[in-house]
Protein backbone atom coordinates (compact mmCIF):
# COMPACT_ATOMS: atom_id res chain seq x y z
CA UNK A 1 46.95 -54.38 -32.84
CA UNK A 2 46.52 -58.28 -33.87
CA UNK A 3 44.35 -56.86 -36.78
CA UNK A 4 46.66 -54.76 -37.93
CA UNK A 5 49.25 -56.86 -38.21
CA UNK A 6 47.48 -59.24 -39.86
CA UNK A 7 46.42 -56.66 -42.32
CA UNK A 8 50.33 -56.04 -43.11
CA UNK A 9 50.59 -59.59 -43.71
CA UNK A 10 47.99 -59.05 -46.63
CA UNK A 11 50.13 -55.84 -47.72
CA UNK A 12 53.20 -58.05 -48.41
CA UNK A 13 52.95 -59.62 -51.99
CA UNK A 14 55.88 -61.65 -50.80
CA UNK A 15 54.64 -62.80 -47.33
CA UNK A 16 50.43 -62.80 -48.77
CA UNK A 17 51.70 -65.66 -51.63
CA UNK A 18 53.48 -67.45 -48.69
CA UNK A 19 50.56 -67.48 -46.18
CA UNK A 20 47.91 -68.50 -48.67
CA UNK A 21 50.36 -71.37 -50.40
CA UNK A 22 50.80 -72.50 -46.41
CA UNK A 23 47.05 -72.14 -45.82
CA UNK A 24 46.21 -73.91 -49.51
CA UNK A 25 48.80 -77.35 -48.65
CA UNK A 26 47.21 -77.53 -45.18
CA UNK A 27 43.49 -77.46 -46.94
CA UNK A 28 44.57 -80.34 -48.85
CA UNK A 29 45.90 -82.18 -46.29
CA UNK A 30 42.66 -82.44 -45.08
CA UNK A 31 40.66 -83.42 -48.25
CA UNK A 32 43.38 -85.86 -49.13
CA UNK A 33 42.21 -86.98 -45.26
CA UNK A 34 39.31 -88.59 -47.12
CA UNK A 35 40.64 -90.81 -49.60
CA UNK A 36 40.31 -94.11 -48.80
CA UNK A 37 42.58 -97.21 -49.02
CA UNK A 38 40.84 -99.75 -51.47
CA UNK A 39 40.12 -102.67 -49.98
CA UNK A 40 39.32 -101.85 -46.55
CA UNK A 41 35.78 -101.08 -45.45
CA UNK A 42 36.00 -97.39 -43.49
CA UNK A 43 32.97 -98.11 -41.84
CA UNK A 44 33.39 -101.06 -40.09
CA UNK A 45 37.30 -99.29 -38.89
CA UNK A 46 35.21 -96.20 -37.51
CA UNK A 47 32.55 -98.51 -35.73
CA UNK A 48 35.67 -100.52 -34.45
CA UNK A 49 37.53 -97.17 -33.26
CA UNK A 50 34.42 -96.12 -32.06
CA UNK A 51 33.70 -98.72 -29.59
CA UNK A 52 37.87 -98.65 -28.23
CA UNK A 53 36.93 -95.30 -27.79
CA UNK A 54 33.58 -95.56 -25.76
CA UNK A 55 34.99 -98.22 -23.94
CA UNK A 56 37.65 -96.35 -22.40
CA UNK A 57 40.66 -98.09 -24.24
CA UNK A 58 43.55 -95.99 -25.11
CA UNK A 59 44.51 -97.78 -27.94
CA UNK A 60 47.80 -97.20 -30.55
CA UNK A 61 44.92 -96.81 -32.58
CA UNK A 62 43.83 -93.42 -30.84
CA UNK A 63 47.22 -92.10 -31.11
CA UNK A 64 47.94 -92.62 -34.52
CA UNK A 65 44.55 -91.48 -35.80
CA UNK A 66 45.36 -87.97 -33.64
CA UNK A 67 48.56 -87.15 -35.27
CA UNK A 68 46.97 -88.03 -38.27
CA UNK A 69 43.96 -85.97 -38.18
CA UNK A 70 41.85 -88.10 -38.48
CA UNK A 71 43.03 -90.33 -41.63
CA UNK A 72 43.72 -93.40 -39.55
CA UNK A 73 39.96 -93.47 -38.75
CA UNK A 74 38.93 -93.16 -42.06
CA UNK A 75 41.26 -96.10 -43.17
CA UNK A 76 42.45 -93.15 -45.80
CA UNK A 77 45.98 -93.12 -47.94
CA UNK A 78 47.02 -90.35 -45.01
CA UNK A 79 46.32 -92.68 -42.53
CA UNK A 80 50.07 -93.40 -41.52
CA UNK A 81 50.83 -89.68 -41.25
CA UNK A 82 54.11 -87.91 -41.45
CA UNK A 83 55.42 -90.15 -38.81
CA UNK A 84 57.75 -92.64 -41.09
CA UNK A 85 59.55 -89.42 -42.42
CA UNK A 86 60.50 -88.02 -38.95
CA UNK A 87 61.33 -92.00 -38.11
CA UNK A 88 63.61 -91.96 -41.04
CA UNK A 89 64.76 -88.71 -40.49
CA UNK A 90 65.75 -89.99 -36.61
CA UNK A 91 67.64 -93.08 -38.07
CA UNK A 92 69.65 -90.49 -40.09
CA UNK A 93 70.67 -88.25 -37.94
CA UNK A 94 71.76 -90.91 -35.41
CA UNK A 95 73.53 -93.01 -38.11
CA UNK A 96 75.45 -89.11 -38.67
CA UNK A 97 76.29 -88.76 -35.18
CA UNK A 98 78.13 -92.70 -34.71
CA UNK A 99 79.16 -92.93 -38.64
CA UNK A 100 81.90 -90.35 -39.22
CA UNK A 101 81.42 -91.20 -43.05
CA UNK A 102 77.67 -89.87 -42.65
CA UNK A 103 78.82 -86.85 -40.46
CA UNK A 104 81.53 -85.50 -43.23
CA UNK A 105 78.68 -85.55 -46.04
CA UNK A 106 76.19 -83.70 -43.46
CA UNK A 107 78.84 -81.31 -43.67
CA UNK A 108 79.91 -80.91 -46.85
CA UNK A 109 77.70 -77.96 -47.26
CA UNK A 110 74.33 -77.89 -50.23
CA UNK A 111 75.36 -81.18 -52.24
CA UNK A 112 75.89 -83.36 -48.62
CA UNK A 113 72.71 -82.00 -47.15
CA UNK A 114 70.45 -82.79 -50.66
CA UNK A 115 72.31 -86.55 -50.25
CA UNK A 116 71.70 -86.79 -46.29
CA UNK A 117 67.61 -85.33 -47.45
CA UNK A 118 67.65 -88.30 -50.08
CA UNK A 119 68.40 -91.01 -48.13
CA UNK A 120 65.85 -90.05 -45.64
CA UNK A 121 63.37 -89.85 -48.83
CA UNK A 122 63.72 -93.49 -49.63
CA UNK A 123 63.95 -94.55 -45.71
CA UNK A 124 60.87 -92.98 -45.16
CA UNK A 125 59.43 -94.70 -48.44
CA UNK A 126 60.71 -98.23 -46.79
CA UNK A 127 58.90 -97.91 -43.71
CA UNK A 128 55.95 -96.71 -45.14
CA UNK A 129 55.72 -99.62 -47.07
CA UNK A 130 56.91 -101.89 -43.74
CA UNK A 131 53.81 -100.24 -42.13
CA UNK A 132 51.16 -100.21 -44.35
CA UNK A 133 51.87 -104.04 -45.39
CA UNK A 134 51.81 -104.89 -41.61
CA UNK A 135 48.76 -103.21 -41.47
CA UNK A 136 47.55 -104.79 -44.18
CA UNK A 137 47.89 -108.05 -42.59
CA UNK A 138 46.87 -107.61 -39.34
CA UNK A 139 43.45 -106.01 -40.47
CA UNK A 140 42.52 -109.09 -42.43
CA UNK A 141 41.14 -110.73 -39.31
CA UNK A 142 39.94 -107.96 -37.89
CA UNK A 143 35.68 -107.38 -37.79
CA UNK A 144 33.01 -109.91 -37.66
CA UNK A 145 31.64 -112.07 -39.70
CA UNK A 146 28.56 -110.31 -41.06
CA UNK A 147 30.90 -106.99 -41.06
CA UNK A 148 34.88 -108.04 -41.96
CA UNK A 149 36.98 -104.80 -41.95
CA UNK A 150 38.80 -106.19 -45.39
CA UNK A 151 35.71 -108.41 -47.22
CA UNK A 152 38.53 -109.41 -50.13
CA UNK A 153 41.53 -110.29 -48.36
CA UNK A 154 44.49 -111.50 -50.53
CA UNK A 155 47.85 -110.93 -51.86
CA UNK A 156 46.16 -108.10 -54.02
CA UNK A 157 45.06 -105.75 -50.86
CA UNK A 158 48.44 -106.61 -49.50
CA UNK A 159 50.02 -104.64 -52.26
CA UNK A 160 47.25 -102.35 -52.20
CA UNK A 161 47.11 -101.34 -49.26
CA UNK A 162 51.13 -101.04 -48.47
CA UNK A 163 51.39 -98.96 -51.71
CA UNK A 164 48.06 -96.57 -51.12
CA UNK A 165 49.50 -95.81 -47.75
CA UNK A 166 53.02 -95.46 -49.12
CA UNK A 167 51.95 -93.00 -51.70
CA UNK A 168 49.94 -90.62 -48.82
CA UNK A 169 52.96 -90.99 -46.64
CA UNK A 170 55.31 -89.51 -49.79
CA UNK A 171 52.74 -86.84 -51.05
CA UNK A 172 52.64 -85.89 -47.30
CA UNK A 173 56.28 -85.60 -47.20
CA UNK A 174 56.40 -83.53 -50.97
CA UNK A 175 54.15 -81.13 -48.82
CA UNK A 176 55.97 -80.99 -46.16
CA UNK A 177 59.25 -79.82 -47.83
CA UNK A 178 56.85 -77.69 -50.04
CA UNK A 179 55.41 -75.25 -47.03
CA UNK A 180 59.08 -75.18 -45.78
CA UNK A 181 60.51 -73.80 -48.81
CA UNK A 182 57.72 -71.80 -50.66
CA UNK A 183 55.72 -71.60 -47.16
CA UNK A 184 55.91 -70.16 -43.84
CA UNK A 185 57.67 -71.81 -40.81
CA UNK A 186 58.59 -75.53 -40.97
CA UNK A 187 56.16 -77.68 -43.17
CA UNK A 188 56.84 -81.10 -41.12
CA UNK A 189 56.14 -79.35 -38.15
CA UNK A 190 52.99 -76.98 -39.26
CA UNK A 191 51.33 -80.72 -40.79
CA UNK A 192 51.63 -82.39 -37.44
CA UNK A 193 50.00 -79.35 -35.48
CA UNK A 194 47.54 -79.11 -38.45
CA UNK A 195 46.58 -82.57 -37.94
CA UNK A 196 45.97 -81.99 -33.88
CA UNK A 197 44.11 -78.81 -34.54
CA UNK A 198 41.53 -80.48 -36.97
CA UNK A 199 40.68 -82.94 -34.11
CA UNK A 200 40.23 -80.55 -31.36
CA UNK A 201 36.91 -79.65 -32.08
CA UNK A 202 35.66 -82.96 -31.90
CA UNK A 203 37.08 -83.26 -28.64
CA UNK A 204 35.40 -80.15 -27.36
CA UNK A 205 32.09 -81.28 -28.27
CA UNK A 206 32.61 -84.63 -26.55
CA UNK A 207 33.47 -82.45 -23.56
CA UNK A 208 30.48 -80.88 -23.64
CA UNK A 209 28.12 -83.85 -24.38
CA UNK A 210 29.84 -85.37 -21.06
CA UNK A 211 29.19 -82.65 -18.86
CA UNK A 212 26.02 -81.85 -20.23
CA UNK A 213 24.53 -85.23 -19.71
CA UNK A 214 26.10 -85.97 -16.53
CA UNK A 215 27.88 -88.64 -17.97
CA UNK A 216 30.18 -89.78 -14.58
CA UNK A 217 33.70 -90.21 -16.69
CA UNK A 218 33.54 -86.28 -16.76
CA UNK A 219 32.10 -84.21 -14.58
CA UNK A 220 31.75 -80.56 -14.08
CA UNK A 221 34.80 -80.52 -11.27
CA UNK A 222 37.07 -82.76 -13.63
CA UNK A 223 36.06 -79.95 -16.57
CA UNK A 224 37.39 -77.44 -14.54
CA UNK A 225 40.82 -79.27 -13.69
CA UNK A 226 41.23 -80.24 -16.94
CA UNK A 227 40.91 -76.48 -18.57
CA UNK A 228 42.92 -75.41 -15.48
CA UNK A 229 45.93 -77.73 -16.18
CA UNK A 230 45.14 -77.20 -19.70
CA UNK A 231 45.97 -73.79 -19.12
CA UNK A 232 49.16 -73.91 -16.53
CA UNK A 233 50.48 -75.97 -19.18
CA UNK A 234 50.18 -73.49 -22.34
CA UNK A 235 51.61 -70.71 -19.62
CA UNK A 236 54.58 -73.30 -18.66
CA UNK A 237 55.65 -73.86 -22.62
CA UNK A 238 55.21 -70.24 -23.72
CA UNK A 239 57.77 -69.68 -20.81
CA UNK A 240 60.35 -72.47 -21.90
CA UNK A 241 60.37 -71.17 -25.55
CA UNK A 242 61.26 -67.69 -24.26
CA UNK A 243 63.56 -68.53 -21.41
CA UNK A 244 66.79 -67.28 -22.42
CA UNK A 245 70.34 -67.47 -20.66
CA UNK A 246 72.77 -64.16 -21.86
CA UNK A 247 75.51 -64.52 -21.72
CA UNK A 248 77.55 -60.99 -22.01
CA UNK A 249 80.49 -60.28 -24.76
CA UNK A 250 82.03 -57.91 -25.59
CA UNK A 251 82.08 -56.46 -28.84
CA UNK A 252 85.42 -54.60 -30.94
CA UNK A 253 84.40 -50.81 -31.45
CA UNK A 254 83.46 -51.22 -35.07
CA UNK A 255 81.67 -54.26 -34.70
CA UNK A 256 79.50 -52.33 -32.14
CA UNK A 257 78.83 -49.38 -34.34
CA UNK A 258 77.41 -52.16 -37.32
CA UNK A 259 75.26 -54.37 -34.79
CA UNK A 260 74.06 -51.89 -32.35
CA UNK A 261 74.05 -51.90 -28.24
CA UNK A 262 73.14 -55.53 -27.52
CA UNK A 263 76.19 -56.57 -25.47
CA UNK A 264 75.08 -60.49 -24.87
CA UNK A 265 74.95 -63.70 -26.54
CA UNK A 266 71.35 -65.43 -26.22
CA UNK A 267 71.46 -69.31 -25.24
CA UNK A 268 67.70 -70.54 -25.34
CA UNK A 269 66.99 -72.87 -22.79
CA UNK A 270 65.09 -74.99 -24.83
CA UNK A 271 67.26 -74.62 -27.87
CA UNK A 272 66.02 -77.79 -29.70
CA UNK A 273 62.03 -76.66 -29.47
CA UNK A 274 59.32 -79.20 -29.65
CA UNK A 275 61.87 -81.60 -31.73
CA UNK A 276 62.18 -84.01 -28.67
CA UNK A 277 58.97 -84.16 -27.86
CA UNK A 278 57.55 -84.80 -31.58
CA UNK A 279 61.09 -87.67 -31.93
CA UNK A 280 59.90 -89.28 -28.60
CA UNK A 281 56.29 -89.76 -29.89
CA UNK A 282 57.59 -90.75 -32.85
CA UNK A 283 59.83 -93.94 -31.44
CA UNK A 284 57.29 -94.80 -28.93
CA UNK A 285 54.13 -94.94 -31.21
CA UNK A 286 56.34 -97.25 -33.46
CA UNK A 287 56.78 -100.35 -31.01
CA UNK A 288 53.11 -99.94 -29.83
CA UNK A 289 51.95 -100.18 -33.41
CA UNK A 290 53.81 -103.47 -33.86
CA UNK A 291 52.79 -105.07 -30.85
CA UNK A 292 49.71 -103.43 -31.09
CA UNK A 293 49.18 -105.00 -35.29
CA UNK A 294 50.73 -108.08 -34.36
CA UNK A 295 49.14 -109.15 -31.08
CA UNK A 296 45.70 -109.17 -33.29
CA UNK A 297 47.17 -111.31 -35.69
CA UNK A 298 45.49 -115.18 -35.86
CA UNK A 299 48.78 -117.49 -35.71
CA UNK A 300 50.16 -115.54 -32.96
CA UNK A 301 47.18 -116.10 -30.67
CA UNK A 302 48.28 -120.35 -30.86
CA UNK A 303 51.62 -119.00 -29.00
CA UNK A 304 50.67 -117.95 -25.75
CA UNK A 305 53.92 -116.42 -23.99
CA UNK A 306 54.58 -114.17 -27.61
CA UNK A 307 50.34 -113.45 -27.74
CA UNK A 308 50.73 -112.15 -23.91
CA UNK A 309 54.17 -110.36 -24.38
CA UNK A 310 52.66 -108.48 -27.48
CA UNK A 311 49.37 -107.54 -25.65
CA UNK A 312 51.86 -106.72 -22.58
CA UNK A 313 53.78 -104.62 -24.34
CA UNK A 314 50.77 -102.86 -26.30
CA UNK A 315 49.42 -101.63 -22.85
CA UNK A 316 52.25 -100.45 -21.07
CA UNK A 317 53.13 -98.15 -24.39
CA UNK A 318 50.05 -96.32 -23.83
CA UNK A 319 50.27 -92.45 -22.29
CA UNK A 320 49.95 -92.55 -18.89
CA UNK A 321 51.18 -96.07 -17.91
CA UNK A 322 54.49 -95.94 -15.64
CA UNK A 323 56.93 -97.54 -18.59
CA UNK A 324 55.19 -95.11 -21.10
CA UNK A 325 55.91 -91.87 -18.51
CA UNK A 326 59.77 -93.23 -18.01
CA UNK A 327 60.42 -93.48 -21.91
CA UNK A 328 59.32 -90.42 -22.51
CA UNK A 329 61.01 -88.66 -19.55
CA UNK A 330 64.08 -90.32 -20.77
CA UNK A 331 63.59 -89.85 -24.60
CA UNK A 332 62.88 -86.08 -24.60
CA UNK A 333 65.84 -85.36 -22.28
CA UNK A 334 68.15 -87.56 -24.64
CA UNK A 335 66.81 -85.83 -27.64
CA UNK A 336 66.65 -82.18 -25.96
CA UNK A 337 70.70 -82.84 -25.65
CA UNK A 338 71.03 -84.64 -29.45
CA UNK A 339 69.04 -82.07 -31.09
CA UNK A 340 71.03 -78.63 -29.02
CA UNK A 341 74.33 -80.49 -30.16
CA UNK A 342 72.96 -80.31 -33.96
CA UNK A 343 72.08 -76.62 -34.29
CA UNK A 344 74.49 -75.16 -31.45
CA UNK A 345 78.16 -75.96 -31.78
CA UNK A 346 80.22 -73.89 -29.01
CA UNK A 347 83.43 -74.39 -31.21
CA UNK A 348 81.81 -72.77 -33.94
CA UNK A 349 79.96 -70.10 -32.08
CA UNK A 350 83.75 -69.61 -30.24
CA UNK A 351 85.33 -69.16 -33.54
CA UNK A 352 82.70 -67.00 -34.90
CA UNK A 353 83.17 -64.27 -32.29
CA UNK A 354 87.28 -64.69 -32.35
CA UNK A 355 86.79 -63.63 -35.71
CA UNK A 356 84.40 -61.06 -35.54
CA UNK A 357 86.85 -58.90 -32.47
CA UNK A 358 84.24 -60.15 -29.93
CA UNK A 359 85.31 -61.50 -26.71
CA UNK A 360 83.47 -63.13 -23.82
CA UNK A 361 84.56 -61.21 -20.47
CA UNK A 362 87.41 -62.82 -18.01
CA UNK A 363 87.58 -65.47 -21.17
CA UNK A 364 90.38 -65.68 -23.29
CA UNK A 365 89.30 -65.96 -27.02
CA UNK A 366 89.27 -69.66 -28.51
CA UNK A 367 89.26 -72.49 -26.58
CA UNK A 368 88.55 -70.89 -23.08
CA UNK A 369 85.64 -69.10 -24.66
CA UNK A 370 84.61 -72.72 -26.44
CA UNK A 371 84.83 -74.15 -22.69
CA UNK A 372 82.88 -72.05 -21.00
CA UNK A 373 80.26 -71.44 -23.76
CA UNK A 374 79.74 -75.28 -23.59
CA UNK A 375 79.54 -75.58 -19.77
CA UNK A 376 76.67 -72.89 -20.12
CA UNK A 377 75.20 -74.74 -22.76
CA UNK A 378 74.76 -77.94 -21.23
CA UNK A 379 73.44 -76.54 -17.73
CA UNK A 380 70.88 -74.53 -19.29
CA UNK A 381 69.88 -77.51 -21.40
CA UNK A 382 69.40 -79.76 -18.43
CA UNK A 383 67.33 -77.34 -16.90
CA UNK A 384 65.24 -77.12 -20.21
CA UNK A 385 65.21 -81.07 -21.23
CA UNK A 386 63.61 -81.61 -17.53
CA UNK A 387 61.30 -79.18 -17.17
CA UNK A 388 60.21 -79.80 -20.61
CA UNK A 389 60.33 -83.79 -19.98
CA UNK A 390 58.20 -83.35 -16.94
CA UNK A 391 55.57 -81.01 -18.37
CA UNK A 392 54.91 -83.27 -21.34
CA UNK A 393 54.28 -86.11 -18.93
CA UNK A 394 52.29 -84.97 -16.14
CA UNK A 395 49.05 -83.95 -18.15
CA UNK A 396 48.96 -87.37 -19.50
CA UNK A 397 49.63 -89.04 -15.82
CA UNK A 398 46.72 -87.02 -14.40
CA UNK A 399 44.79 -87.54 -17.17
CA UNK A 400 45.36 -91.36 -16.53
CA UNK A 401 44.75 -90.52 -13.03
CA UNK A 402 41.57 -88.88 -13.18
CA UNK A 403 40.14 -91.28 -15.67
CA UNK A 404 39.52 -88.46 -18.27
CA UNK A 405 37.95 -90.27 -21.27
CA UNK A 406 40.62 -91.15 -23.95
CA UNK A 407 38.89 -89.29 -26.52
CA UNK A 408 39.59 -85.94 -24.47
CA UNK A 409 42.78 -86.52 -22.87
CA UNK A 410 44.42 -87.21 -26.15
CA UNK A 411 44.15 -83.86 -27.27
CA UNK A 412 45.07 -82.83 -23.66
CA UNK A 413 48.06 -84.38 -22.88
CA UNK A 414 51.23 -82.64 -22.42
CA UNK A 415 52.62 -83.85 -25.92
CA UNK A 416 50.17 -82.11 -28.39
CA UNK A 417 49.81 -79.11 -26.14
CA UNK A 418 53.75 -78.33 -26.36
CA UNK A 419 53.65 -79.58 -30.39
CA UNK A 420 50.64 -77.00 -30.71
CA UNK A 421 52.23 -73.97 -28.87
CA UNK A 422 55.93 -74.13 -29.86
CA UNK A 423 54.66 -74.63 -33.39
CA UNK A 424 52.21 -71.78 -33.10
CA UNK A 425 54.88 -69.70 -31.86
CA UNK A 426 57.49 -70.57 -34.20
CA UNK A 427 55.34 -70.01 -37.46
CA UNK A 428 53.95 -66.52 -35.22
CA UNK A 429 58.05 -66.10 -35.10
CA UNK A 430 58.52 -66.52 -39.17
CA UNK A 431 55.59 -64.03 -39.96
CA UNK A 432 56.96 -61.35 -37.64
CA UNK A 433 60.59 -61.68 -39.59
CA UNK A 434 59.12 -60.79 -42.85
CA UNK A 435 57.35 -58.01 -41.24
CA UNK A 436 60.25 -56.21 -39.47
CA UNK A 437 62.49 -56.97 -42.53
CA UNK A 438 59.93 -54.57 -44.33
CA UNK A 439 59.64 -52.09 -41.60
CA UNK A 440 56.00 -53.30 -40.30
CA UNK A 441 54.75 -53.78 -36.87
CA UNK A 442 54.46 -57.23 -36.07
CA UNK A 443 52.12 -58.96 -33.22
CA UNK A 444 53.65 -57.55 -30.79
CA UNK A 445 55.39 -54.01 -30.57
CA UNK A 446 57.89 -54.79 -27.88
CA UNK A 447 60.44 -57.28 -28.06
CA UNK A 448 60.70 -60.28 -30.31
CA UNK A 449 59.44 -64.16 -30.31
CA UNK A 450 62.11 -65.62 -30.66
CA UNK A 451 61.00 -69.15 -32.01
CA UNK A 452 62.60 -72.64 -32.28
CA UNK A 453 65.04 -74.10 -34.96
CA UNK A 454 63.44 -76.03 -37.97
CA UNK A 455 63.44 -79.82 -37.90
C-alpha cells in the first residue's frame, strides 16, 4: 500500500513538481554544507570537535553542529543554521503578544503579516551577524601554535567571517520560505529535521564501532536500552500528535447535509506540535553559545570570577545537567501554552460556529460556548505541554545517566526524536491532503494524520 501511494504522488503533476522542488532545496542544503568560511582552517575545527567528542565532552559545539548538519564542523557559511531566524521569529512573536501596536499589524490580515515576516527578516540578519562576529573572535585564539584554527587573524576575517555566516544564515532562510510556499509541509521545519537526518548515519556507525570493539562507554546491554527507549519514545510522540479531545456540537440541519455526519469539534492535545520543543532549543543553545564563545576568549581568562561564571554557565546548559532538564521542562510547557494561544482562539472558534447554526450541547451560543471551549482548551494543553515536556527530557537524563557517548546520545535525545517524528508526520500529513483532494488513496486507508500547525 506505501508503494502505491507513493506511486500517486508521481501521478500528480501538481504534487510530483512539489516533492522534487522539496527534495531539490534539501539536496542543496547539504552541498551548500560544504562551503567554507574563508579564513578559518576546517581542519584544525574538525580535529578540535573531534577530540570534545572522543573525550566525552558535550560541548555547545556538538549541539550546534547537529542542528546544523554538520556545517558547524566544517566551519562552512551554514554553520550557524536556521537557528537566528526561529530566534528572531521568537522575539517577534513575544514583542506581538506584550506590544498591542505589534498585535493589531499581526492582524491586519496579508499586508500586516508580510510587515510582521520582514521584521523578522532583518532580526534574523542582526543576529546572524551578532553570532558569526562573536565567533569570529573567539576562534582567533583557538588551536595551537603549529596548527591555529584562524592562521590570519584580523579585522578582515572579522568581517569575513560575520558576513559568510550571515549570508548562509539568509540563503537558508530564502529556502526555508521557498519549500513552504512552492514545497511540501513547512520549509523551517523540514531544514531542521533534514539537518538531524543527515547526521544519523554517522551516529549509527559509531554505535556499531562501540559495540563491536567492546569499547566500555557502550556496551551491548546499553545498545539495547538505548534502541528500546529509542523506540518507547517514537511510540509516545506518534501518540501525542494524534491524541485528540472531541468535543460534540451540534450542527443546524443544512449545515449537516453540506459537512456530513461528524458531530464533534477536534481539540489536539498537542495543538502547537514540535514548535516548543524546536523554540526551547532554540533559547537555550543561544546562552550556551555565548558563554560557551566567550569563556575561550584570552582577556576574559585575567578575570577569574567572570572566566568561572562563563565556564559555569557553559556546563550546566548542556542536555542532561539538572538546570538544562528544568529550562527545558519549563520552556516547552510555556511555549506549548504561547504557541496553542496563536493558532487556537476559543472566541473565534465560538463565533465561527454561532454563525454557522452550530451549537455546543447544554452551552448557550457565544460567550458560554467561548468559556467552556477555553476551559477544555487549556486542560487538554496541560496534559499535552507535560507529557510532551517530560518525554523530551528524560532520553537526554538517561542518556546523561548511562554515560552514552555524546556523539550518540545527541541524535538520541528526546529533542531531535520529537523534531524528527512530528515533522515526519506533518509533511506525511501535507502529501496525504493533495492526495484525497484528487480522490487518491493516501498512506493509510483508514482515518487521517492529522498533523501539526506550521511555524
Amino acid at each position: 500500500m506505501i508503494f502505491d501511494a507513493l506511486g500517486n504522488v508521481f501521478r500528480i503533476p501538481d504534487l510530483r513538481r512539489r516533492v522534487l522542488f522539496t527534495a531539490g532545496m534539501l539536496a542543496l542544503l547539504q552541498l551548500g554544507a560544504f562551503i567554507p568560511v574563508a579564513g578559518i582552517d576546517g581542519h584544525a575545527l574538525q580535529q578540535m570537535m573531534n577530540q570534545n567528542t572522543a573525550s566525552g565532552g558535550a560541548s555547545v559545539f556538538n549541539l550546534l553542529d547537529l542542528f546544523s548538519g554538520g556545517a558547524f564542523r566544517r566551519a562552512s557559511v551554514f554553520a550557524l543554521g536556521i537557528m537566528p531566524y526561529i530566534s528572531a521569529s521568537i522575539i517577534l512573536q513575544l514583542l506581538t503578544v506584550v506590544s498591542p501596536q505589534l498585535e493589531q499589524i499581526s492582524k491586519s490580515g496579508e499586508e500586516g503579516r508580510r510587515k510582521i515576516n520582514q521584521w523578522t527578516r532583518y532580526g534574523t540578519v542582526a543576529i546572524s551577524f551578532f553570532q558569526g562576529a562573536m565567533l569570529s573572535v573567539a576562534v582567533q585564539g583557538w588551536g595551537t601554535p603549529e596548527f591555529p584554527l584562524v592562521p590570519n587573524p584580523g579585522i578582515m576575517f572579522f568581517f569575513l567571517c560575520g558576513l559568510g555566516m550571515t549570508t548562509g544564515t539568509v540563503i537558508i532562510m530564502w529556502m526555508g520560505e521557498q519549500i513552504t510556499e512552492r514545497g511540501i509541509g513547512n520549509g523551517i521545519s523540514l531544514i531542521i529535521f533534514a539537518n538531524i537526518v543527515n547526521r544519523l548515519p554517522q551516529a549509527v556507525a559509531r554505535a556499531s564501532y562501540y559495540v563491536t570493539n567492546n569499547d566500555p562507554r557502550f556496551t551491548p546491554l546499553t545498545a539495547m536500552g538505548t534502541l528500546v527507549v529509542f523506540l518507547i519514545v517514537i511510540w509516545v510522540v506518534v501518540g501525542i500528535q494524534f491524541g485528540v479531545r472531541k468535543v460534540p456540537i451540534h450542527r443546524g440541519r443544512m449545515m449537516a447535509q453540506l459537512r456530513g455526519s461528524q458531530h464533534h469539534l477536534p481539540i489536539r492535545v498537542n495543538t502547537a506540535g514540535v514548535i516548543p520543543v524546536i523554540f526551547a532549543s532554540s533559547i537555550l543553545i543561544l546562552p550556551a553559545t555565548v558563554a560557551q564563545f566567550a569563556g575561550k576568549l584570552e582577556n576574559v581568562e585575567q578575570v577569574a570570577w567572570v572566566y568561572y561564571s562563563l565556564s559555569w554557565l557553559s556546563d550546566q546548559l548542556m542536555p542532561g545537567t539538572l538546570l538544562y532538564t528544568i529550562l527545558t521542562l519549563i520552556l516547552i510547557i510555556f511555549f506549548s501554552f504561547f504557541y496553542t494561544a496563536i493558532t487556537f482562539n476559543p472566541k473565534d472558534v465560538a463565533d465561527n460556529l454561532k454563525k454557522s447554526g452550530t451549537t455546543v450541547p447544554g452551552k448557550q451560543p457565544g460567550k458560554k460556548t467561548e468559556e467552556y471551549l477555553e476551559k477544555i482548551l487549556n486542560r487538554v494543553t496541560w496534559g499535552g505541554a507535560v507529557f510532551l515536556a517530560f518525554v523530551a527530557v528524560l532520553p537526554d537524563v538517561a542518556s546523561k545517566w548511562m554515560e552514552i557517548p555524546v556523539d550518540i546520545s545527541g541524535f538520541l535525545g528526546g529533542t531531535t526524536v520529537i523534531i524528527m517524528v512530528g515533522v515526519a508526520l506533518d509533511t506525511v500529513n501535507h502529501i496525504e491532503n493533495h492526495l484525497r483532494v484528487r480522490n487518491y488513496d493516501g498512506f493509510r486507508r483508514r482515518g487521517r494524520i492529522r498533523g501539526r500547525s506550521g511555524m
